[in-house]
Protein backbone atom coordinates (compact mmCIF):
# COMPACT_ATOMS: atom_id res chain seq x y z
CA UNK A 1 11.46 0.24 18.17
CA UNK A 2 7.45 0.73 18.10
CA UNK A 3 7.76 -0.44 14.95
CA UNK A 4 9.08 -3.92 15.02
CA UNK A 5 7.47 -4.19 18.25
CA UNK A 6 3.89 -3.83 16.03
CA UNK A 7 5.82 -6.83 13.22
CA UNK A 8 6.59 -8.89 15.83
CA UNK A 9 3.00 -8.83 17.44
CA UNK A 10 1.53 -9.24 13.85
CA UNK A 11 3.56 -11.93 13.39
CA UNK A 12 2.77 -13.93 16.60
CA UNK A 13 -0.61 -13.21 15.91
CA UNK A 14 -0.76 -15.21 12.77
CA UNK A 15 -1.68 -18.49 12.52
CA UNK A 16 0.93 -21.37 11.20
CA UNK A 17 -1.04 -21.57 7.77
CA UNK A 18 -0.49 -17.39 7.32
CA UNK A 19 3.11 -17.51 8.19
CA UNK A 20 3.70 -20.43 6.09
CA UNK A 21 1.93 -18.64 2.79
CA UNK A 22 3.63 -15.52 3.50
CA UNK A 23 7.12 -16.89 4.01
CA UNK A 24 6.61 -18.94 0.59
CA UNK A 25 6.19 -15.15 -0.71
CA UNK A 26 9.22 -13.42 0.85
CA UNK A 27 11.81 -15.88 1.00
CA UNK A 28 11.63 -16.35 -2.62
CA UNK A 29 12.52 -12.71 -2.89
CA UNK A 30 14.33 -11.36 0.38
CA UNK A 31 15.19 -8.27 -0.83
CA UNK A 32 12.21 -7.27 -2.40
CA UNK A 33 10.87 -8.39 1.50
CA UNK A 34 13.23 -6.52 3.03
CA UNK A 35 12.23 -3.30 0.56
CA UNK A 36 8.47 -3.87 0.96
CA UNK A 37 8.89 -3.59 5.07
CA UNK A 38 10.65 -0.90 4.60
CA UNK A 39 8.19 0.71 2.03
CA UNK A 40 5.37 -0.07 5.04
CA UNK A 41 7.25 1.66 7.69
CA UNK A 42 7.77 4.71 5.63
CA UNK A 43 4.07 4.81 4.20
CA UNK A 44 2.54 4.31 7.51
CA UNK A 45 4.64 6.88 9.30
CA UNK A 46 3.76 9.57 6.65
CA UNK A 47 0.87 8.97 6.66
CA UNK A 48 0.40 8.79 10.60
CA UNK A 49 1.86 12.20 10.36
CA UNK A 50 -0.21 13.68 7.72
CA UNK A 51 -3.53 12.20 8.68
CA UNK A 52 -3.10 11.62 12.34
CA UNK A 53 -7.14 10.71 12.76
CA UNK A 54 -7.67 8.58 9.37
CA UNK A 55 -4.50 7.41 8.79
CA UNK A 56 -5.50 4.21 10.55
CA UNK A 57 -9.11 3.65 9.96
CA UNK A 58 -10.91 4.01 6.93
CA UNK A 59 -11.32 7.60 6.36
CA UNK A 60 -9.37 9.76 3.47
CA UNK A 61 -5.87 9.04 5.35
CA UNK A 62 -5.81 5.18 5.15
CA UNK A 63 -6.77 5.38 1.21
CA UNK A 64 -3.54 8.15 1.04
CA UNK A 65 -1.46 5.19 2.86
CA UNK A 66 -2.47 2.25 1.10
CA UNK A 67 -1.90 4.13 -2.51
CA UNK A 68 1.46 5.30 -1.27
CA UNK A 69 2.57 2.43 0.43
CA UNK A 70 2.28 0.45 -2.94
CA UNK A 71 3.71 3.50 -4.59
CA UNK A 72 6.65 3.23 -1.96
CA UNK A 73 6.99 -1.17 -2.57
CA UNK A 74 7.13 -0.58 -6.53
CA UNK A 75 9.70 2.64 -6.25
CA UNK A 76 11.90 0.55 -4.01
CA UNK A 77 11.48 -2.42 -5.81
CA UNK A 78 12.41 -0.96 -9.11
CA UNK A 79 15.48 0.57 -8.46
CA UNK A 80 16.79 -3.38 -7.74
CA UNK A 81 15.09 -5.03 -10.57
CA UNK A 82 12.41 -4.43 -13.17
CA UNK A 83 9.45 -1.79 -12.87
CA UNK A 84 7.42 -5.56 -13.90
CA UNK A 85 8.88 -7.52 -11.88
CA UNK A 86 8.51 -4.61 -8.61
CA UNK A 87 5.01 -4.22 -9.99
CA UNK A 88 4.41 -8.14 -9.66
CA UNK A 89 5.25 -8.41 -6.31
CA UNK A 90 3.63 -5.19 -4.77
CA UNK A 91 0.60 -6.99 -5.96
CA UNK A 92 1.16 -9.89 -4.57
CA UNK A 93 2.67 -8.92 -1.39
CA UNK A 94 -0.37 -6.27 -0.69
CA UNK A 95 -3.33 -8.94 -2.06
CA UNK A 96 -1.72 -11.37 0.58
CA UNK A 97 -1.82 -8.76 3.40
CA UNK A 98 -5.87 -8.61 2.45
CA UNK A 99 -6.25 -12.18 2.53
CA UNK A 100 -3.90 -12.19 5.71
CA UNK A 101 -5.84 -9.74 8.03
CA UNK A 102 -9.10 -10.12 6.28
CA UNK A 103 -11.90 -6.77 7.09
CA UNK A 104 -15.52 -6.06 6.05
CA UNK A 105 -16.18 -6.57 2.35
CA UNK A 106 -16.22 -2.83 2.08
CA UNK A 107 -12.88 -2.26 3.62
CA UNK A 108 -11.45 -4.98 1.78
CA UNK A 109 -12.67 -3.22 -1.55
CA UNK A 110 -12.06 0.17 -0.60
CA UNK A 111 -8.10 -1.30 0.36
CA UNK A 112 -7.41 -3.30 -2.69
CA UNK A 113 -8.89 -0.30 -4.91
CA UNK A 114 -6.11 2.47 -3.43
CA UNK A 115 -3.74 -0.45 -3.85
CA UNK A 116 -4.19 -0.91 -7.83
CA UNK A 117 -4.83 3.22 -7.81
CA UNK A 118 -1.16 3.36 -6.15
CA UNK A 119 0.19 1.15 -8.46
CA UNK A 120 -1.21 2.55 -11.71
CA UNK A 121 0.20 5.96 -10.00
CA UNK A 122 3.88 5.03 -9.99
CA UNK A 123 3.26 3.43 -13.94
CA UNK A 124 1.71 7.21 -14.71
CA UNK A 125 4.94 8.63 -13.49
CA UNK A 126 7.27 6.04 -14.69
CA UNK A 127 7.49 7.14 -18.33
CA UNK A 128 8.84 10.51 -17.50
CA UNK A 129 10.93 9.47 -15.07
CA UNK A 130 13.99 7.11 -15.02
CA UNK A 131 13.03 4.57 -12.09
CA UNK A 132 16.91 5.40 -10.19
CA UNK A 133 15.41 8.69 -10.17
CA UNK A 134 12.06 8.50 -7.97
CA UNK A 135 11.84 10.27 -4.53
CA UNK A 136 9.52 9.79 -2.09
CA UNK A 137 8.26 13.52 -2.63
CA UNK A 138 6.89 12.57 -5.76
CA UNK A 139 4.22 10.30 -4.72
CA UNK A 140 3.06 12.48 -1.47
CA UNK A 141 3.04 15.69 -3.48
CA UNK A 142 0.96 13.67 -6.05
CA UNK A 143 -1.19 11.58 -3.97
CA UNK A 144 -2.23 14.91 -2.34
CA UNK A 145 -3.34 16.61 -4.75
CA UNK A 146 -5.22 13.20 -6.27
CA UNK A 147 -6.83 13.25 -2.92
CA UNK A 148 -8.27 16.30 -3.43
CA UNK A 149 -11.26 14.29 -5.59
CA UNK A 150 -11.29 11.17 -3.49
CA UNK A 151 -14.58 9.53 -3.83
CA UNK A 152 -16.95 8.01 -0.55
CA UNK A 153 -17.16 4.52 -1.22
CA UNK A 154 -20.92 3.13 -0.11
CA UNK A 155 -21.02 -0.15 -1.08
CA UNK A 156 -19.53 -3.00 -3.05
CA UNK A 157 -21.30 -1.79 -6.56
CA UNK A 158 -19.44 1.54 -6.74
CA UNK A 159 -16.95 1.87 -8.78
CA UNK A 160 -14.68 4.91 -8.84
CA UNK A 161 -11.37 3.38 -11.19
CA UNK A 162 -9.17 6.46 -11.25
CA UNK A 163 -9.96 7.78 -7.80
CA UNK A 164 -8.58 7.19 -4.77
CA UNK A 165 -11.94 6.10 -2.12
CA UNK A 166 -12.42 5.72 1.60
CA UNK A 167 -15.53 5.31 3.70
CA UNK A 168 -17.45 7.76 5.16
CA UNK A 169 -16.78 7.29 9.15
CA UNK A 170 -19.65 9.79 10.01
């Protein structure tokens, strides 16, 4: 119930302009939509549970959610249709939620880099593994152990491609 209590108040928040760009993303592809929310609810309740005092800032937690929520939109996603085409939209659909609910430059870097990092993720693990097969476990047991040599991110020159990054909240 919390849940669709926090869509529904992110969706009244948003102006006619947002809704209108993200419904000309989702109704396109309503189960891929459908999937994706899904994906979000599971990634930020993991992660909530895992990293109860970063999950939803910008320390280590948040970059653990953002690379498994995309992890989470591909892996449901390609069990319906095409690792490409699940690929495609995770992009697309977590790009637009930057744009969206824009932060700080930083934030907005250190976000979109865990996304790509949780998308190249699920392509590392996709050769040895047919895409009906995935389980969550996968990704968290993975992503936890990548987080083990996350880097700070301190400003918009860094660049830390194969690492997962969050900001220093000290």
């Amino acid at each position: 119930m919390r849940t669709f209590k926090i869509f529904f108040n992110t969706i009244r928040s948003m102006s006619f302009k947002k809704i209108c760009r993200l419904l000309g993303l989702v109704l396109p592809h309503p189960i891929f939509a459908i999937l994706s929310f899904h994906a979000t609810v599971q990634a930020f309740t993991i992660a909530q549970k895992k990293f109860p005092k970063t999950a939803s800032n910008n320390g280590i937690g948040n970059a653990f959610r953002h690379a498994l929520w995309c992890c989470f939109i591909t892996m449901y996603c390609s069990k319906v249709s095409s690792p490409e085409k699940a690929l495609d939209f995770c992009k697309k659909i977590t790009d637009m939620h930057e744009e969206l609910f824009p932060n700080k430059p930083l934030e907005t870097k250190m976000d979109l880099h865990n996304n790509t990092f949780g998308m190249n993720f699920y392509r590392e693990l996709l050769p040895g593994i047919h895409r009906q097969f995935f389980e969550k476990s996968f990704f968290i047991d993975g992503l936890e152990k990548k987080m083990k040599e996350a880097k700070v991110l301190k400003n918009l020159d860094d660049n830390f491609e194969g690492f997962l990054v969050y900001l220093d909240e000290k």
